[in-house]
N, C-alpha and C. Protein backbone atom coordinates (compact mmCIF):
# COMPACT_ATOMS: atom_id res chain seq x y z
N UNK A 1 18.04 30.74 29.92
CA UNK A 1 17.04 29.79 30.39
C UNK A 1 15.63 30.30 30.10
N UNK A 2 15.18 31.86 30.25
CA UNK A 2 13.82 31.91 30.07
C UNK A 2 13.95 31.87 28.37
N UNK A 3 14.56 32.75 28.09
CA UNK A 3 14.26 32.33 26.21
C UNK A 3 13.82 31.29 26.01
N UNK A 4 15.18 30.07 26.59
CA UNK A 4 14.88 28.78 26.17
C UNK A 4 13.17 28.15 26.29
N UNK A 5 13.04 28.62 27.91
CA UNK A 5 11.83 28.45 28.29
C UNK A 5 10.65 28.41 27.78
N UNK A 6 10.78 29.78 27.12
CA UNK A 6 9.86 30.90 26.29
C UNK A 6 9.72 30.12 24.79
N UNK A 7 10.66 29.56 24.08
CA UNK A 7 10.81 28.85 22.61
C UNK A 7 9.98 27.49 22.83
N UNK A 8 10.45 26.78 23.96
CA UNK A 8 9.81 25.57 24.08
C UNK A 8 8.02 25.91 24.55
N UNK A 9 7.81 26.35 25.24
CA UNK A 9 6.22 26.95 25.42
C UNK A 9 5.63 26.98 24.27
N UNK A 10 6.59 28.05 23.45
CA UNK A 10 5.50 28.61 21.91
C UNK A 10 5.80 27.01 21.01
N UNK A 11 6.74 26.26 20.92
CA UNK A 11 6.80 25.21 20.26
C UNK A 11 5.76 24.00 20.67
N UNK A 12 5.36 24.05 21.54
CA UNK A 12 4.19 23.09 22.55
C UNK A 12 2.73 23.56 22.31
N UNK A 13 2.64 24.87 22.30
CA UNK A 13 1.45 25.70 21.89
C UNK A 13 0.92 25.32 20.34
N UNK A 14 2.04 25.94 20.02
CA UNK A 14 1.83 25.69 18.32
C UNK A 14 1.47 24.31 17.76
N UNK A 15 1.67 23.28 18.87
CA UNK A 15 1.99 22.34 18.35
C UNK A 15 0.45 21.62 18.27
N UNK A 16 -0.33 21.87 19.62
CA UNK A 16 -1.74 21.85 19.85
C UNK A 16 -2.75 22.56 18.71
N UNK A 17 -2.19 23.26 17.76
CA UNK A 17 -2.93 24.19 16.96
C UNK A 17 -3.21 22.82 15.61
N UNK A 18 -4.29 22.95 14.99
CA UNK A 18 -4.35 22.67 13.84
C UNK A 18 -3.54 22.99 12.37
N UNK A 19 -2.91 22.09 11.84
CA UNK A 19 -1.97 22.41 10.60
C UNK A 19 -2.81 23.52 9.40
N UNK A 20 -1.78 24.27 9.02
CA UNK A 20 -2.88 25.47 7.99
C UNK A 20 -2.56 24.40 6.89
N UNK A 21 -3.36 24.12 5.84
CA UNK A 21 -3.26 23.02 4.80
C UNK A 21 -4.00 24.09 3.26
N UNK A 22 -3.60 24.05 2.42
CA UNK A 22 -4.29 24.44 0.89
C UNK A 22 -3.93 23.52 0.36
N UNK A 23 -4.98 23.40 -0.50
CA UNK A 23 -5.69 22.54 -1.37
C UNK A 23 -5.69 22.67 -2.56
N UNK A 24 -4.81 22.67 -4.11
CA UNK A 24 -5.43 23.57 -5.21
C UNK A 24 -5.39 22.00 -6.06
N UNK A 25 -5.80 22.59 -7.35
CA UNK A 25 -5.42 21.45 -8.38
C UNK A 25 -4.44 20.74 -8.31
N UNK A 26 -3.24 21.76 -8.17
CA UNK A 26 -1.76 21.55 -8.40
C UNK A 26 -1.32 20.95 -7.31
N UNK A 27 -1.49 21.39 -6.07
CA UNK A 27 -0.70 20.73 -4.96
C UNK A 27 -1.55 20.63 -3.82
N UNK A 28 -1.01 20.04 -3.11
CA UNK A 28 -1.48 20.35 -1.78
C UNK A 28 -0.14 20.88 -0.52
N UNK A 29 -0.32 21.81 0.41
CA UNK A 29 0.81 22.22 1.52
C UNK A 29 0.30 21.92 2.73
N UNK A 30 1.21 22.08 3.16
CA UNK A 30 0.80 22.05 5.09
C UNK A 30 1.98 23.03 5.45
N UNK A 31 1.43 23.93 6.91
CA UNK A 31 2.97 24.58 7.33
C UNK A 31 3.66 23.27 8.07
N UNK A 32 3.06 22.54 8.06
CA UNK A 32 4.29 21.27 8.99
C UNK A 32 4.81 20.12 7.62
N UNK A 33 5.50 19.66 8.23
CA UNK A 33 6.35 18.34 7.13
C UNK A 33 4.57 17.52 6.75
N UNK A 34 5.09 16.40 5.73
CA UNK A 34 4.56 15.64 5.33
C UNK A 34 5.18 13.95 5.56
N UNK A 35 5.34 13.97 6.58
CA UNK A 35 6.03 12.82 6.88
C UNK A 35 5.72 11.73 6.47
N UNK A 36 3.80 11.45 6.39
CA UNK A 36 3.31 10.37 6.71
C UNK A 36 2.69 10.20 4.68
N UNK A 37 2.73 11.08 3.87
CA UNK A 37 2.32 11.25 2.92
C UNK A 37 0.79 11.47 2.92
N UNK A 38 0.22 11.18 1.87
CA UNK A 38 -1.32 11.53 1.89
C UNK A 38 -2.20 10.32 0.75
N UNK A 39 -3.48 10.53 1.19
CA UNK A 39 -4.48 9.52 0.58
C UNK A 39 -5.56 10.35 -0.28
N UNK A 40 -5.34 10.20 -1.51
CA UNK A 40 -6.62 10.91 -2.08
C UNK A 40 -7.34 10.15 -2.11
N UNK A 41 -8.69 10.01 -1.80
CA UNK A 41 -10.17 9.36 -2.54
C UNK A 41 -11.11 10.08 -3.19
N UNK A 42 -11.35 9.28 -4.84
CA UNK A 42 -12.29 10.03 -5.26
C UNK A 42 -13.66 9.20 -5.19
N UNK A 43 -14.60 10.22 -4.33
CA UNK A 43 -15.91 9.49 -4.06
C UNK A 43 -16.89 9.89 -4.81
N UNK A 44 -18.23 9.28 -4.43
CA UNK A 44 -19.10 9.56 -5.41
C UNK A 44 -19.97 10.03 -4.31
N UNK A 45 -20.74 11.06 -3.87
CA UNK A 45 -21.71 11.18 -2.85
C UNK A 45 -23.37 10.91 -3.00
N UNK A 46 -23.72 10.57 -1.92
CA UNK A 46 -25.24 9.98 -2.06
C UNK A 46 -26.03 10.77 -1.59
N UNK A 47 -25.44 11.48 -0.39
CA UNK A 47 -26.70 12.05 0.66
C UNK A 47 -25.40 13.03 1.36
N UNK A 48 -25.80 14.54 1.25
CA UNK A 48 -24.81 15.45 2.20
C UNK A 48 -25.65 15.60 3.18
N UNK A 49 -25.08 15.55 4.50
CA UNK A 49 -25.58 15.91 6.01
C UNK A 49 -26.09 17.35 6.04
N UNK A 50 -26.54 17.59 7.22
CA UNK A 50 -26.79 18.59 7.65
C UNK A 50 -25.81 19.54 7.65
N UNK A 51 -24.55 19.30 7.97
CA UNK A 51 -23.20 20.42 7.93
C UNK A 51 -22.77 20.56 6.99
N UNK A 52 -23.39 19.89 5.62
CA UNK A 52 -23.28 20.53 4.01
C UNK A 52 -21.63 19.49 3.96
N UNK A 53 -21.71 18.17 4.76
CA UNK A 53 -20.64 17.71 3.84
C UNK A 53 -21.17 16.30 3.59
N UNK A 54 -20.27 15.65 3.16
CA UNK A 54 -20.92 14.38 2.30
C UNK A 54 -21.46 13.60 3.56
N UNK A 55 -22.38 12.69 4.03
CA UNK A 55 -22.83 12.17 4.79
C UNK A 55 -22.47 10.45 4.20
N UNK A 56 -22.99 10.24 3.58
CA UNK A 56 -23.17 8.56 2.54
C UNK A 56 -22.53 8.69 1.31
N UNK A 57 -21.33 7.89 0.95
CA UNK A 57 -20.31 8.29 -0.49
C UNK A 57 -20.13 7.01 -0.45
N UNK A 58 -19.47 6.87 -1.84
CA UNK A 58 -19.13 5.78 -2.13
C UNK A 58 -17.43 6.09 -2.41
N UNK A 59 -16.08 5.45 -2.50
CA UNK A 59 -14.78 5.46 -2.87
C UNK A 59 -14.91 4.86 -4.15
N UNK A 60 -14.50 5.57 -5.01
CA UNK A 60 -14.02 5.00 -6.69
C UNK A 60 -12.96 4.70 -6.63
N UNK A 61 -11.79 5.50 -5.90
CA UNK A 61 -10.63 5.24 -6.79
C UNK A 61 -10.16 5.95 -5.45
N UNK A 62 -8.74 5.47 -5.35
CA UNK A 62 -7.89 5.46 -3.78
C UNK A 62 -6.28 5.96 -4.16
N UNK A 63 -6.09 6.98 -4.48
CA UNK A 63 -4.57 7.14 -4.57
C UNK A 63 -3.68 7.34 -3.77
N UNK A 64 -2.61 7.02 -3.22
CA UNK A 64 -1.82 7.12 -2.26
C UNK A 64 -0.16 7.70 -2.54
N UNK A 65 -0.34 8.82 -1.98
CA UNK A 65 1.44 9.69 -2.21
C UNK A 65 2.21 9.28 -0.95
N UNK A 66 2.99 8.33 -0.96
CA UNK A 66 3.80 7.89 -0.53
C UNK A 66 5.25 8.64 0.17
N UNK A 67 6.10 9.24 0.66
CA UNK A 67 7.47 9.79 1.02
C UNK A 67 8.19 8.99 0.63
N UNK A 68 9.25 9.49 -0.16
CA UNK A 68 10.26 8.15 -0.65
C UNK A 68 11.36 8.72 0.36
N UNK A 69 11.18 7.22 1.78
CA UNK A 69 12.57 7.69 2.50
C UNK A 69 13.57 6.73 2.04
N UNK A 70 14.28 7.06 1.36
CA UNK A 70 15.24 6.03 0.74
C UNK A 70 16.75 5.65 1.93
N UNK A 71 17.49 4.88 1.96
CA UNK A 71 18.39 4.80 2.53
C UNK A 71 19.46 5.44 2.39
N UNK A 72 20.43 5.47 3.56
CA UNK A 72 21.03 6.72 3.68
C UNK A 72 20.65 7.71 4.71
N UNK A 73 21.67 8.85 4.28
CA UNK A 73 20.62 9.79 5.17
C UNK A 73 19.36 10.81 5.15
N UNK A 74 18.15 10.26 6.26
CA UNK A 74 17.41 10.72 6.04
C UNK A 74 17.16 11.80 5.11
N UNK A 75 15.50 11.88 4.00
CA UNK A 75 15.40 12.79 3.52
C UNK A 75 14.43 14.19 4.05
N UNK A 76 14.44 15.07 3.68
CA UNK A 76 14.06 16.37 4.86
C UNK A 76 12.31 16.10 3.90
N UNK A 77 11.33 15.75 4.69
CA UNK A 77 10.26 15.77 4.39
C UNK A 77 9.50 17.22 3.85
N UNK A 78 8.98 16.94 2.62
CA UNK A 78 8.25 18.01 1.88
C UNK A 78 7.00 18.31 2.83
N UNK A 79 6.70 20.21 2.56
CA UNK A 79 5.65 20.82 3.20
C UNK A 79 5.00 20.52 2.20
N UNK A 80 5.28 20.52 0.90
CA UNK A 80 4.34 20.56 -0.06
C UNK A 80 4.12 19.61 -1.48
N UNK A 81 3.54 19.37 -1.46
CA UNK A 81 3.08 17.59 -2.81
C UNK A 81 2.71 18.45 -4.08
N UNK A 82 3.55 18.43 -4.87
CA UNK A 82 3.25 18.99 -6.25
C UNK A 82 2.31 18.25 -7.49
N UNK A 83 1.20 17.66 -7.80
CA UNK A 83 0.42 16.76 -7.92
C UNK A 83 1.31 16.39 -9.66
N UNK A 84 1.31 16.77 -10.03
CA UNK A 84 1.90 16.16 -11.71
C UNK A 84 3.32 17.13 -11.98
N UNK A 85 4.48 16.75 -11.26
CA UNK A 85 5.75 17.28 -11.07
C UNK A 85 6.23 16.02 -9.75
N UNK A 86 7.52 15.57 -10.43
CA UNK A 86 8.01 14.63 -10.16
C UNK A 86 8.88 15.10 -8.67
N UNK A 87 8.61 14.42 -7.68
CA UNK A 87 9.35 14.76 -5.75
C UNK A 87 10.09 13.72 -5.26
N UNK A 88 10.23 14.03 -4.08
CA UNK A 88 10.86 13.03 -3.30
C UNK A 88 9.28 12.09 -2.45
N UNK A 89 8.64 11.54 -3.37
CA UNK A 89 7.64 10.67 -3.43
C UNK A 89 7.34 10.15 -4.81
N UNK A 90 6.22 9.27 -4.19
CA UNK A 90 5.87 8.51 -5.56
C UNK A 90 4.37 8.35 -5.06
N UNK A 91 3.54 7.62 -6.07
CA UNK A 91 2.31 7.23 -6.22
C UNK A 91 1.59 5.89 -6.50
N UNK A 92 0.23 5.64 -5.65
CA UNK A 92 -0.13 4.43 -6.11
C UNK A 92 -1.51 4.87 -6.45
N UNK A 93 -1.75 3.94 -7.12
CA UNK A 93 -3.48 4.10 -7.18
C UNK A 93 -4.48 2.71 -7.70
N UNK A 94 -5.65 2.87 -6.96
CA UNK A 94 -6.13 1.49 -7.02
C UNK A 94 -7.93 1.59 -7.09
N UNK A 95 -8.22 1.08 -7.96
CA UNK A 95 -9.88 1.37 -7.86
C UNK A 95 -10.43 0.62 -7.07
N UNK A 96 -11.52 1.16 -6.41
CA UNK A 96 -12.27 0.70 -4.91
C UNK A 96 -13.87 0.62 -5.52
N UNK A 97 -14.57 0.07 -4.52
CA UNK A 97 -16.11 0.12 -4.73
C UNK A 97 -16.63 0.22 -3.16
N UNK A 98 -16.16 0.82 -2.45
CA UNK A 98 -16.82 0.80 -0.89
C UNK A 98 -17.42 1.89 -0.67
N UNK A 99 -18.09 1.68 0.23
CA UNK A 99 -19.40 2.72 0.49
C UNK A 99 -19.36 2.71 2.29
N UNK A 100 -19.03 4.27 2.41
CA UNK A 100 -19.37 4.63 3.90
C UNK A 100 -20.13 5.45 4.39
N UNK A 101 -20.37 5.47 5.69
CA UNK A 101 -21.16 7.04 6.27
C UNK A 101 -20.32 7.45 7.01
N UNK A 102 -20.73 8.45 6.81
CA UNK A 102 -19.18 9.99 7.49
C UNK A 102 -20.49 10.36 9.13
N UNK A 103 -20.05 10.25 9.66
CA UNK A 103 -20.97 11.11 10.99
C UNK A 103 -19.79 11.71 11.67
N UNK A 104 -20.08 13.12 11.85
CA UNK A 104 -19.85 13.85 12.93
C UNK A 104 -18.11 13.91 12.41
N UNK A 105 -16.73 13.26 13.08
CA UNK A 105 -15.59 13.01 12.58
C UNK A 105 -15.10 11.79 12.36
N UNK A 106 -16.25 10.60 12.27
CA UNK A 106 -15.44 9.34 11.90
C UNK A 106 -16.66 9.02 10.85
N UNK A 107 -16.08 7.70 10.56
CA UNK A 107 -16.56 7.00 9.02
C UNK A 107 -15.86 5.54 8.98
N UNK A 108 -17.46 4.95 8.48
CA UNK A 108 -17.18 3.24 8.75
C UNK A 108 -17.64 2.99 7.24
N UNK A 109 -17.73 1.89 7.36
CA UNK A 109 -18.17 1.09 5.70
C UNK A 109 -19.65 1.08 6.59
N UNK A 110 -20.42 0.59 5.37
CA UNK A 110 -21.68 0.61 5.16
C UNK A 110 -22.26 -0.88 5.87
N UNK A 111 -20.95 -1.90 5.96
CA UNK A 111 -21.22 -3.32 6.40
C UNK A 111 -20.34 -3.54 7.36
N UNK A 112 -19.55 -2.56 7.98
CA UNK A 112 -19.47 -2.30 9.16
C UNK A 112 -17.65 -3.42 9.18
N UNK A 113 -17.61 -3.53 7.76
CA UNK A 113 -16.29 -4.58 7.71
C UNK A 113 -14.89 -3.34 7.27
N UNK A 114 -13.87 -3.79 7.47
CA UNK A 114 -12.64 -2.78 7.56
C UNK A 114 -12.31 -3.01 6.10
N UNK A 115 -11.97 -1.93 4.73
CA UNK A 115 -11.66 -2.80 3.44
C UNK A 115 -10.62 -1.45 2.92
N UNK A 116 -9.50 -2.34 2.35
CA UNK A 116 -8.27 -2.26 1.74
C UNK A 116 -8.47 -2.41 0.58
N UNK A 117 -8.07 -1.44 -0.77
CA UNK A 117 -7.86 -2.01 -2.32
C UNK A 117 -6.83 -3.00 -2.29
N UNK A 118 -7.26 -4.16 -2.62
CA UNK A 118 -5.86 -5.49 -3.36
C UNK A 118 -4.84 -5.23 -3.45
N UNK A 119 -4.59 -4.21 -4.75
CA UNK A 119 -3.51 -4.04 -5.28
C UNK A 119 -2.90 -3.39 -5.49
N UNK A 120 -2.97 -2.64 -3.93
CA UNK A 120 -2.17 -1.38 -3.99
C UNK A 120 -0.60 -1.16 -3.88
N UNK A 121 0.01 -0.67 -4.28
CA UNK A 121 1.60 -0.99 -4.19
C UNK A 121 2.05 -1.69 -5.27
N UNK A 122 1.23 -1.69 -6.39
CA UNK A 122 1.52 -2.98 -7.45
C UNK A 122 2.61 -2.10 -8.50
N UNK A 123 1.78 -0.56 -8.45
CA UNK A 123 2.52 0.01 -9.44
C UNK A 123 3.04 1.06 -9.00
N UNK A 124 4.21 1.91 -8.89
CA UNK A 124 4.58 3.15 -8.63
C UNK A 124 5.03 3.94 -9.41
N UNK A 125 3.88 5.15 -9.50
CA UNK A 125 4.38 6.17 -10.75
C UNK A 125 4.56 7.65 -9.86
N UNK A 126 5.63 7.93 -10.64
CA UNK A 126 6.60 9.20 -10.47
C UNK A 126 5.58 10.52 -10.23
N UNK A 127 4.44 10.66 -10.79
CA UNK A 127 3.35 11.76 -10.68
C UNK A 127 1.79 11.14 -10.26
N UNK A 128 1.00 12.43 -9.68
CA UNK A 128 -0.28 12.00 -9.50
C UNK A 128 -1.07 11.45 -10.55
N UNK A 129 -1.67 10.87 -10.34
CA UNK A 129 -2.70 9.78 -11.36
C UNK A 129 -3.89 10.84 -11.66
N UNK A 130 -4.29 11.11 -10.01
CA UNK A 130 -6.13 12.11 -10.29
C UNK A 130 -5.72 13.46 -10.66
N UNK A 131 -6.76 13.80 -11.58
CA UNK A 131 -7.27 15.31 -12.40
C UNK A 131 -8.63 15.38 -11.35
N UNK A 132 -8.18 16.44 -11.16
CA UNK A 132 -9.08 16.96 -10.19
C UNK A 132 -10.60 17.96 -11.03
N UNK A 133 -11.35 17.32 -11.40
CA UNK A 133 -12.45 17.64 -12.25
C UNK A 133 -13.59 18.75 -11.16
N UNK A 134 -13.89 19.49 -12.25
CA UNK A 134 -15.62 20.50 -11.19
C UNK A 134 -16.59 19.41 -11.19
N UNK A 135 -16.95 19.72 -10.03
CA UNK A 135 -17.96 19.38 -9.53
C UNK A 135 -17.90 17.68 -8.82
N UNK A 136 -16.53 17.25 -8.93
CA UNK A 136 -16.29 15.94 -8.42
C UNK A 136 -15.55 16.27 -6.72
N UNK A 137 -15.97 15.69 -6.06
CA UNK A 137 -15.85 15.14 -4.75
C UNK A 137 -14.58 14.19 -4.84
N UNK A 138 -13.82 14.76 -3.45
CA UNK A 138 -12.42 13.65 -3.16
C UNK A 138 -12.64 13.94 -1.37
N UNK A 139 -12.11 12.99 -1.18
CA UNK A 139 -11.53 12.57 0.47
C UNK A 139 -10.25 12.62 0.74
N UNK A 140 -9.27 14.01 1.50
CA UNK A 140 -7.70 13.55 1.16
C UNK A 140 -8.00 13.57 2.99
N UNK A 141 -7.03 12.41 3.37
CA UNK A 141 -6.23 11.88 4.53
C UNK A 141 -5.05 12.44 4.46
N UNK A 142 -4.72 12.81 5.52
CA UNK A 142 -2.88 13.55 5.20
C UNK A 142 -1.96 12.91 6.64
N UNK A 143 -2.70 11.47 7.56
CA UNK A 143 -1.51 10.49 8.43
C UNK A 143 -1.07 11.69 9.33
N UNK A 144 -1.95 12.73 9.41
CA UNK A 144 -1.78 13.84 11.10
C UNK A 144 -2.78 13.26 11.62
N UNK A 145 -2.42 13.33 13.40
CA UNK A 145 -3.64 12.86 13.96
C UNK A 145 -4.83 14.30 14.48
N UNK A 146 -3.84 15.40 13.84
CA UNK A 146 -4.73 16.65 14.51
C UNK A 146 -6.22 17.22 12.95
N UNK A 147 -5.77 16.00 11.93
CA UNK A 147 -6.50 16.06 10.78
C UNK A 147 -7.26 15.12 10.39
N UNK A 148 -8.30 14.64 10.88
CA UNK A 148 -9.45 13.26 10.55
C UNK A 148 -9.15 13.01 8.57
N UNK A 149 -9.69 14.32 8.15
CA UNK A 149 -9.77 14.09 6.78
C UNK A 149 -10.79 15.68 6.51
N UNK A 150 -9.98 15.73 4.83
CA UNK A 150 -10.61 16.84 4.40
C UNK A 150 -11.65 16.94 3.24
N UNK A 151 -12.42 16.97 3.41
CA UNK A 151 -13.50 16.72 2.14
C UNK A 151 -13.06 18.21 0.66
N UNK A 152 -13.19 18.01 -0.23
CA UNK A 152 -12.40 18.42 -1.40
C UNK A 152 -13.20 18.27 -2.50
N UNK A 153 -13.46 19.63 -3.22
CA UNK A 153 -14.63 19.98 -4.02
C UNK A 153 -14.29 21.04 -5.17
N UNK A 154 -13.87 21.53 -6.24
CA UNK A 154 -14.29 22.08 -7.34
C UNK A 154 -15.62 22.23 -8.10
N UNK A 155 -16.25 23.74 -6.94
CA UNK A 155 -17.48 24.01 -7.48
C UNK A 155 -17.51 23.74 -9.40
N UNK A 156 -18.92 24.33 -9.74
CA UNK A 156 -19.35 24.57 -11.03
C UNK A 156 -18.52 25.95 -11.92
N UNK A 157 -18.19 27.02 -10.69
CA UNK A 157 -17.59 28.15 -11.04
C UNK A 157 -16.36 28.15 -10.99
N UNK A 158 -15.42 26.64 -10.80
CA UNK A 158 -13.91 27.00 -10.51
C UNK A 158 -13.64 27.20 -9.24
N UNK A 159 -14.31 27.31 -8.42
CA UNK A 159 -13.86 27.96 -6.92
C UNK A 159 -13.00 26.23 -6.25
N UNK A 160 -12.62 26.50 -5.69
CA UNK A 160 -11.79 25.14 -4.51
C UNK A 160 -12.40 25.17 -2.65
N UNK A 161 -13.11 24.69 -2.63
CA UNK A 161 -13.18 24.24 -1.60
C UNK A 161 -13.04 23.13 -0.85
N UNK A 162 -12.62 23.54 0.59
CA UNK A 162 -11.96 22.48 1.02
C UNK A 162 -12.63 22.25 2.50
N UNK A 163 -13.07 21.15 3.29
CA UNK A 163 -14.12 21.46 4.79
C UNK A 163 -13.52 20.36 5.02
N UNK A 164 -14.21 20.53 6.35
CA UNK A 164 -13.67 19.61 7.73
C UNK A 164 -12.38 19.50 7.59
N UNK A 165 -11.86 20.64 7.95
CA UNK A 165 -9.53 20.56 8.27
C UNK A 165 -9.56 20.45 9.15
N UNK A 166 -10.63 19.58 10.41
CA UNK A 166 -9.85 19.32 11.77
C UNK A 166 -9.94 18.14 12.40
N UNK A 167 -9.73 18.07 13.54
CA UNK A 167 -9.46 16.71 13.84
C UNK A 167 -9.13 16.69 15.37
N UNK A 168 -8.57 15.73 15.72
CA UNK A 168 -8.38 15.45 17.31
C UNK A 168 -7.07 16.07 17.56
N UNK A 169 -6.95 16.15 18.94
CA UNK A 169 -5.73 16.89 19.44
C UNK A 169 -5.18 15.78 19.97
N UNK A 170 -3.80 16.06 19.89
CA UNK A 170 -2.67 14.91 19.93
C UNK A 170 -2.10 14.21 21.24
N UNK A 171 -3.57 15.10 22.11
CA UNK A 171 -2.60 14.69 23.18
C UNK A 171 -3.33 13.80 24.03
């Protein structure tokens, strides 16, 4: 009973913690599943805030990695999205023109209206669409609620950086 005790505590603890997430060209991980899949956006930025992240951007282009839970029995959800290597997911992608402001941990459109790409879901391809270029700006969503969104950057020198990995607590 205390073991048991003791396992469920650290499983409840842990659970309150923020997901460790990397970021590279190639993939992206989390130490937890990927249940919910993930949203890349590649934006264009206008104005970075004071906390050195994008403040005013615009969305170009909206890709979405999907989980392929197919029927049957369940499939064991990937920690990790291999970006151009074929998974147990797939891909959409859809060009956008919306423009938001990021404050603090949320972000609205610029006209204060809620907006969806058309035609998303139209096509599904087996690998990622975006090349992750220096010096271009992306927005990935990863459908945790302990993760708002991560802003995503390839300095001038090659380096990867990755800000704001946090988010609200789940409870």
């Amino acid at each position: 009973m205390v073991v048991g005790s003791g396992f469920l505590l650290y499983q409840f603890l842990t659970s309150l913690q923020s997901p460790k997430i990397e970021i590279t060209e190639n993939y992206i991980s989390k130490n937890r599943d990927f249940i919910n899949g993930i949203n890349i956006e590649r934006i264009t930025v206008g104005s970075i805030g004071g906390n050195g992240l994008p403040a005013k951007y615009t969305m170009n282009c909206l890709t979405r990695c999907t989980i392929d839970h197919s029927k049957g029995r369940p499939p064991e959800p990937p920690d990790r999205i291999v970006f151009h290597k074929k998974g147990k997911y797939w891909w959409i992608e859809d060009k956008a023109d919306f423009q938001y402001v990021h404050i603090s941990l949320r972000r609205t459109t610029v006209d204060g209206k809620k907006r969806l790409p058309l035609s998303a879901g139209l096509e599904r391809l087996r690998t990622c669409p975006i090349e992750f270029e220096r010096e271009q700006w992306f927005f990935i969503t990863l459908g945790d609620p302990q993760v708002t969104g991560i802003f995503f950057i390839i300095d001038k020198n090659g380096n990867m950086n990755q800000l704001m990995g946090s988010g609200v607590s789940p409870i």
